[in-house]
C-alpha atoms as a PDB file:
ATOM      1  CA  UNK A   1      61.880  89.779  87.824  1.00  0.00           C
ATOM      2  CA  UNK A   2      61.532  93.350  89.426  1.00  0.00           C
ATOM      3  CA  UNK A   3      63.125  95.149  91.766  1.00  0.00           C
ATOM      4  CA  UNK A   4      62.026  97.500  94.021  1.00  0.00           C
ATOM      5  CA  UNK A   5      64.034  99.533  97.401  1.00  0.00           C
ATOM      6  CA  UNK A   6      63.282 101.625 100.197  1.00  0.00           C
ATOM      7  CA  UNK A   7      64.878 102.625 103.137  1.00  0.00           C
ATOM      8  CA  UNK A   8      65.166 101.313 106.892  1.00  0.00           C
ATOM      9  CA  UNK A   9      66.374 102.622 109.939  1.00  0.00           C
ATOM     10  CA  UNK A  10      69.683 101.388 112.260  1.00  0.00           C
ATOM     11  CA  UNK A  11      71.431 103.010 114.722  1.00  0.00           C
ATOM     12  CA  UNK A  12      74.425 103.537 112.141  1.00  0.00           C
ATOM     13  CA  UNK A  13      72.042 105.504 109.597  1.00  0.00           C
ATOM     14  CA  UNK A  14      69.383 104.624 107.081  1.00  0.00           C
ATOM     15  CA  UNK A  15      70.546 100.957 105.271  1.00  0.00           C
ATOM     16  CA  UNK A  16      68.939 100.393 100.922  1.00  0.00           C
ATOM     17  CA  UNK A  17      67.019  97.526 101.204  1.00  0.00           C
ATOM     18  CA  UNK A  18      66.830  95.826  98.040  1.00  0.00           C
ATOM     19  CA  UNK A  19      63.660  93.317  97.416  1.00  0.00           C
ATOM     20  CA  UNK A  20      63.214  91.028  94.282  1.00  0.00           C
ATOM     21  CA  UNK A  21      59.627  88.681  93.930  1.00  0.00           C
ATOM     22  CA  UNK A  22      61.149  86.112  96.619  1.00  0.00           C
ATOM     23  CA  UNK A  23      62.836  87.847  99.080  1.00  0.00           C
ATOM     24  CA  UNK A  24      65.460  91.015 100.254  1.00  0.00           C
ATOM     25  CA  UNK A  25      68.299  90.969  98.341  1.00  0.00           C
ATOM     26  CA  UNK A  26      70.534  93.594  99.450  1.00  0.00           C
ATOM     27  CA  UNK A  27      71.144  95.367 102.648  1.00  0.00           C
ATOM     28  CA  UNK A  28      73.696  98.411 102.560  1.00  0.00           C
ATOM     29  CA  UNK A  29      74.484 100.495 105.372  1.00  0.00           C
ATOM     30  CA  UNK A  30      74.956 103.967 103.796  1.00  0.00           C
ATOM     31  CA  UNK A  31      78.746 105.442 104.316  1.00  0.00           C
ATOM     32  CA  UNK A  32      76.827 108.730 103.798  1.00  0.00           C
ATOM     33  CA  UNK A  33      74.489 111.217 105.546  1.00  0.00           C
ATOM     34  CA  UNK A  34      72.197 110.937 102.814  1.00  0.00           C
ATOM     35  CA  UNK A  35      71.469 107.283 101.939  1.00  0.00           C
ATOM     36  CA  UNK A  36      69.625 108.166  98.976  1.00  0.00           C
ATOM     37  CA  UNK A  37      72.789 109.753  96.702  1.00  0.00           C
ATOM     38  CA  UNK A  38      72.701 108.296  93.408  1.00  0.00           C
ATOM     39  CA  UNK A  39      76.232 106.083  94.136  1.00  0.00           C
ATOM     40  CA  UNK A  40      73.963 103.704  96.500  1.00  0.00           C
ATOM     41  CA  UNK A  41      71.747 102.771  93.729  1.00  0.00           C
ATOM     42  CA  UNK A  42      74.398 102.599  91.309  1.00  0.00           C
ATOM     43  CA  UNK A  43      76.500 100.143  93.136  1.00  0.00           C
ATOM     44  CA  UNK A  44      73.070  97.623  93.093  1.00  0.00           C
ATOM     45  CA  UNK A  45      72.161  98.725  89.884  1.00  0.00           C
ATOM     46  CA  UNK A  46      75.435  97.343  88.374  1.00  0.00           C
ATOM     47  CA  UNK A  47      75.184  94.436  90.778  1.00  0.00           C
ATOM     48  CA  UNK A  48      71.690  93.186  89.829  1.00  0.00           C
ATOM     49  CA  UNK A  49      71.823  94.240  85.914  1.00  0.00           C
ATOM     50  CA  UNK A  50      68.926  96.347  86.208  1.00  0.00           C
ATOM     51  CA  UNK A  51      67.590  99.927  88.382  1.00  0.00           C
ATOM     52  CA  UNK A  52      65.200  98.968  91.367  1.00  0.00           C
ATOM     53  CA  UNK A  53      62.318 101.086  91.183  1.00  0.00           C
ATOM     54  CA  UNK A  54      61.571 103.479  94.802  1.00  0.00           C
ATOM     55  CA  UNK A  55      59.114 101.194  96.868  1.00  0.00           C
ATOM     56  CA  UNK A  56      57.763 103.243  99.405  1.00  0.00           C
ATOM     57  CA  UNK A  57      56.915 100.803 102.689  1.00  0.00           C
ATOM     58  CA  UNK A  58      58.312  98.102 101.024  1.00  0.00           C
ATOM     59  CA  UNK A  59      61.151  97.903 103.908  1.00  0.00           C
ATOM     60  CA  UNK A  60      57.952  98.278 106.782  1.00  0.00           C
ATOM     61  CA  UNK A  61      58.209  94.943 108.252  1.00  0.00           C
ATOM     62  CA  UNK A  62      62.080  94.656 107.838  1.00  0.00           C
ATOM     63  CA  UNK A  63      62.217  98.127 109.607  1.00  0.00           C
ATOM     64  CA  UNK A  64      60.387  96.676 112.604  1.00  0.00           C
ATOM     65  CA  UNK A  65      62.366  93.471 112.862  1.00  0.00           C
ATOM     66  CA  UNK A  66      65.182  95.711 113.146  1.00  0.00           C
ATOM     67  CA  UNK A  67      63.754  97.654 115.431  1.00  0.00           C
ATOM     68  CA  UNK A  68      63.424  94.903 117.516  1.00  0.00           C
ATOM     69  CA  UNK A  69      66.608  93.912 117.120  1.00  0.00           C
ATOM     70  CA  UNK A  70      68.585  97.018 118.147  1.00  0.00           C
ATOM     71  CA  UNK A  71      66.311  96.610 121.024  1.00  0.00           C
ATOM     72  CA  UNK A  72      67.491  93.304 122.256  1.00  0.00           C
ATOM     73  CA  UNK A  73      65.287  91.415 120.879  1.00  0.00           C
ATOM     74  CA  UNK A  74      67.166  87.458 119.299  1.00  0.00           C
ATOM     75  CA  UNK A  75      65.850  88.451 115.881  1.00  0.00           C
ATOM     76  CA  UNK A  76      67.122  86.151 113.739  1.00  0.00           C
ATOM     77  CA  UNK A  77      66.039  87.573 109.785  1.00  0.00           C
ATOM     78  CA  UNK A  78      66.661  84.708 107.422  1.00  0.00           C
ATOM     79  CA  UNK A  79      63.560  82.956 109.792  1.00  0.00           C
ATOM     80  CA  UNK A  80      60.966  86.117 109.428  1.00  0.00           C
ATOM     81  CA  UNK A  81      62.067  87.553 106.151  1.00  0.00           C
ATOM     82  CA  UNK A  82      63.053  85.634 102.495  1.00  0.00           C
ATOM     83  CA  UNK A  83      66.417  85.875 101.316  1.00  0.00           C
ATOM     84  CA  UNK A  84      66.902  86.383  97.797  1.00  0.00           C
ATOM     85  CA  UNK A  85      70.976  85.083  97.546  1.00  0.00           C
ATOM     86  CA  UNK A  86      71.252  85.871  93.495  1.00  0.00           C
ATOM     87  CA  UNK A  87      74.094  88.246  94.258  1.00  0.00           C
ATOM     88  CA  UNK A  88      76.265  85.761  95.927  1.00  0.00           C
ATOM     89  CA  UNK A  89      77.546  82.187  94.719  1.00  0.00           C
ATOM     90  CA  UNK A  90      79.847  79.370  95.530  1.00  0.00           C
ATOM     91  CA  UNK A  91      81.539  79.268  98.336  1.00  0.00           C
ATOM     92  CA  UNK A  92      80.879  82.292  99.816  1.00  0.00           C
ATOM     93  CA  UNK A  93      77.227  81.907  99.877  1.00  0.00           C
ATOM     94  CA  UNK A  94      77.412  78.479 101.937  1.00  0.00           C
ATOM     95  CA  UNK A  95      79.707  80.423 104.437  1.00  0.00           C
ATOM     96  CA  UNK A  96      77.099  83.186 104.796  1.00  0.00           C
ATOM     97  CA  UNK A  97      74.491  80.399 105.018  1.00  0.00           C
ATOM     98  CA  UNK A  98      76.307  79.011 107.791  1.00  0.00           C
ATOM     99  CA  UNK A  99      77.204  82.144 109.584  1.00  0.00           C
ATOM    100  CA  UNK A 100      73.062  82.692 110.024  1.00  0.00           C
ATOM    101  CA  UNK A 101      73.441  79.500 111.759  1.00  0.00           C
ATOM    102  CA  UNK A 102      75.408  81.207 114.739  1.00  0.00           C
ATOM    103  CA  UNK A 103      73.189  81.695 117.695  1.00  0.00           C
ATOM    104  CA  UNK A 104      72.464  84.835 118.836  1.00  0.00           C
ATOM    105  CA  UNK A 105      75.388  86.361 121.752  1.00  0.00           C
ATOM    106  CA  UNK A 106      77.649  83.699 120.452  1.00  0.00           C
ATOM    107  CA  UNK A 107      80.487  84.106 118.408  1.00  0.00           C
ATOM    108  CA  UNK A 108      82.723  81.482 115.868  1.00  0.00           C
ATOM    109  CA  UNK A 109      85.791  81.708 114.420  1.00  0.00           C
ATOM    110  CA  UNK A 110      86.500  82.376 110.726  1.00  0.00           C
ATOM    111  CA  UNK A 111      88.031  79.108 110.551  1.00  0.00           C
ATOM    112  CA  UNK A 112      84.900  76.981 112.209  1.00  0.00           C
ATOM    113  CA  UNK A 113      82.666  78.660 109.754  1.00  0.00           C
ATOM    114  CA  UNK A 114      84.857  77.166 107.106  1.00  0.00           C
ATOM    115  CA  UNK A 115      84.515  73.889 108.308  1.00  0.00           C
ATOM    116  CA  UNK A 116      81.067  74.375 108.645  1.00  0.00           C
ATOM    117  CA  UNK A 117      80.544  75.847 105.123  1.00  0.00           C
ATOM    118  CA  UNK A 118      82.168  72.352 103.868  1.00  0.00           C
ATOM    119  CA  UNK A 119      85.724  73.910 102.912  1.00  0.00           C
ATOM    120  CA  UNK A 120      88.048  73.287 105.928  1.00  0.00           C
ATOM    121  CA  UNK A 121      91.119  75.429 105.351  1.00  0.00           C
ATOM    122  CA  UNK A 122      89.409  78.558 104.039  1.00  0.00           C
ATOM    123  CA  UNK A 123      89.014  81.209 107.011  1.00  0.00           C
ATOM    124  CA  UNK A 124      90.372  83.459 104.163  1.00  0.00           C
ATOM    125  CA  UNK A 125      87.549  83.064 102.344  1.00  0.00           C
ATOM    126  CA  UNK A 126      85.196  83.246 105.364  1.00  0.00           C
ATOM    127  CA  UNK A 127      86.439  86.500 105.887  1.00  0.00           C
ATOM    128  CA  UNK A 128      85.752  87.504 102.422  1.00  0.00           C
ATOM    129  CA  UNK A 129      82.496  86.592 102.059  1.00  0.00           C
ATOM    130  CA  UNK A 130      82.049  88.210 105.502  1.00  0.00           C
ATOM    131  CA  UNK A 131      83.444  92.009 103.984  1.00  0.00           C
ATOM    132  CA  UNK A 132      81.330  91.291 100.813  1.00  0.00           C
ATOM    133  CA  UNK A 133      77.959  90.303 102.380  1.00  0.00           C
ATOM    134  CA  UNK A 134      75.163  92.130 100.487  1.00  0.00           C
ATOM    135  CA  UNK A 135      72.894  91.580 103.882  1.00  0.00           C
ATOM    136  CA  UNK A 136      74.917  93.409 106.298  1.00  0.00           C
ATOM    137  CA  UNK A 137      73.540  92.973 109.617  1.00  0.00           C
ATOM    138  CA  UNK A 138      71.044  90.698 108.436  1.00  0.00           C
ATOM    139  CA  UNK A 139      73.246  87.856 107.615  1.00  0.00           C
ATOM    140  CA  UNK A 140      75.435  87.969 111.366  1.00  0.00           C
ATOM    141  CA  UNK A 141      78.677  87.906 109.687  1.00  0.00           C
ATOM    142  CA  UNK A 142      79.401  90.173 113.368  1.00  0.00           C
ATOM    143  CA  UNK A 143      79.540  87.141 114.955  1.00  0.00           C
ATOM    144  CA  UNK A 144      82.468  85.623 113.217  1.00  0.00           C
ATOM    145  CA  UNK A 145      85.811  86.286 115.090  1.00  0.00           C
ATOM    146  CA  UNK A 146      89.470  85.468 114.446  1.00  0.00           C
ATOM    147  CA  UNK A 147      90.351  82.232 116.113  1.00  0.00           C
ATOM    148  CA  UNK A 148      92.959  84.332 118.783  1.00  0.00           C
ATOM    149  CA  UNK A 149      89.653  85.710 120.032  1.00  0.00           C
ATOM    150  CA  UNK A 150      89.982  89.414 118.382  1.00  0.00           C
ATOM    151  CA  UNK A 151      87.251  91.102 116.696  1.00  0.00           C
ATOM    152  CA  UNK A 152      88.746  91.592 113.373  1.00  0.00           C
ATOM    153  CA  UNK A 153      87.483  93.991 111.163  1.00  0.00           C
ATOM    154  CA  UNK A 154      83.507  94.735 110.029  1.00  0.00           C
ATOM    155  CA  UNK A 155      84.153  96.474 106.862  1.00  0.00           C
ATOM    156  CA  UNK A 156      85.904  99.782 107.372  1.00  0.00           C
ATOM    157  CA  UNK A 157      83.895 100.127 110.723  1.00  0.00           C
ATOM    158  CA  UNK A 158      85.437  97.855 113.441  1.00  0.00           C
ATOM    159  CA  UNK A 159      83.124  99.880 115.813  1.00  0.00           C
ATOM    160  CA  UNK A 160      80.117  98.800 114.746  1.00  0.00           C
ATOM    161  CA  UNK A 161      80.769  95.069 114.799  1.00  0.00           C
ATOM    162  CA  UNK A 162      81.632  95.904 118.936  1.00  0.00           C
ATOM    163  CA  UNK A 163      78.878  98.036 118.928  1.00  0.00           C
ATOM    164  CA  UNK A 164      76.161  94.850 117.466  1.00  0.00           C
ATOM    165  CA  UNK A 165      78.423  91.920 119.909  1.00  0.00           C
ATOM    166  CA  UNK A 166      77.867  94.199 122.480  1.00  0.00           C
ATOM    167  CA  UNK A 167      74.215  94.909 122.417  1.00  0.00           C
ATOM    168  CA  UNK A 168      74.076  91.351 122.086  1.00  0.00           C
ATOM    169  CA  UNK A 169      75.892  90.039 124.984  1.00  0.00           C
ATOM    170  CA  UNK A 170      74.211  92.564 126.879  1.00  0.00           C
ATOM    171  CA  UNK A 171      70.802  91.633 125.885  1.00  0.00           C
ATOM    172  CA  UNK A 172      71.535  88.400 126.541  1.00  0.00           C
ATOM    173  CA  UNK A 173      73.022  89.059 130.027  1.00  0.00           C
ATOM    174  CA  UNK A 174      69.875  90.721 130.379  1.00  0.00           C
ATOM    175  CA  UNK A 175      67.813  88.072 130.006  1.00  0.00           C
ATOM    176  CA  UNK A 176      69.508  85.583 132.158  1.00  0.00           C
END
């Protein structure tokens, strides 16, 4: 199997898109001004077993779905681009399944994605597979809220889960 990256564009920085042969396998939004650093890589290298070779336009089409996302467009990814889901298992890979079953503008609680996911009882987990997601932004886990109706948290960046719910909403609003 190879492996290839590249870069895309968001509104929070430049995100490593990760590709295998059947579909995107990671999505990281950078923590740094320069995506590129060596750390990135190394954190999917050790992940996938192996070094992704530099792609360059491999992340085109994925740059312009997301581009017409963070334009307020309902993009929903798993329907225009493959997911490759090696790097997630168990449980936590049916709750992520299940979160890209929340429609766009609408929100669910941890503990109705559980139930949905076939484990009733584990919000815990929900929100655990949510923080671990290697497809940030392209799996919704934005979408899943705490059953009091707070945000909860979206990584270390609470600001950009308001930020995505928001352009949402609004798009939605929008369109109505």
């Amino acid at each position: 199997m190879e492996f290839h990256y590249d870069f895309a564009p968001t509104p929070f920085g430049d995100a490593l898109a990760v590709f295998s042969d059947t579909g995107i396998a990671s999505f990281d939004l950078s923590e740094s001004e320069d995506p590129s650093v060596p750390w990135l890589l190394e954190g999917v290298t050790r992940r996938l077993g192996l070094v992704p070779e530099h792609r360059a336009g491999a992340a085109d089409a994925l740059s312009e779905l997301l581009a017409a996302y963070f334009e307020g467009e309902p993009v929903r990814f798993d329907e225009h681009v493959s997911f490759d889901w090696r790097l997630v298992h168990g449980f936590p890979r049916s709750a992520l399944q299940a979160i890209c079953e929340i429609p766009w503008a609408e929100t669910m609680s941890y503990g109705e994605v559980a139930v949905r996911a076939g484990s009733p009882g584990a919000a815990r987990a929900v929100g655990t597979a949510c923080r671990l997601t290697p497809l940030s932004v392209l799996v919704p886990v934005h979408r899943v809220i705490r059953a009091d109706g707070d945000l909860g948290h979206y990584g270390a960046h609470p600001e950009r889960k308001r930020y995505l719910l928001d352009l949402e909403r609004d798009a939605a609003a929008s369109r109505s």
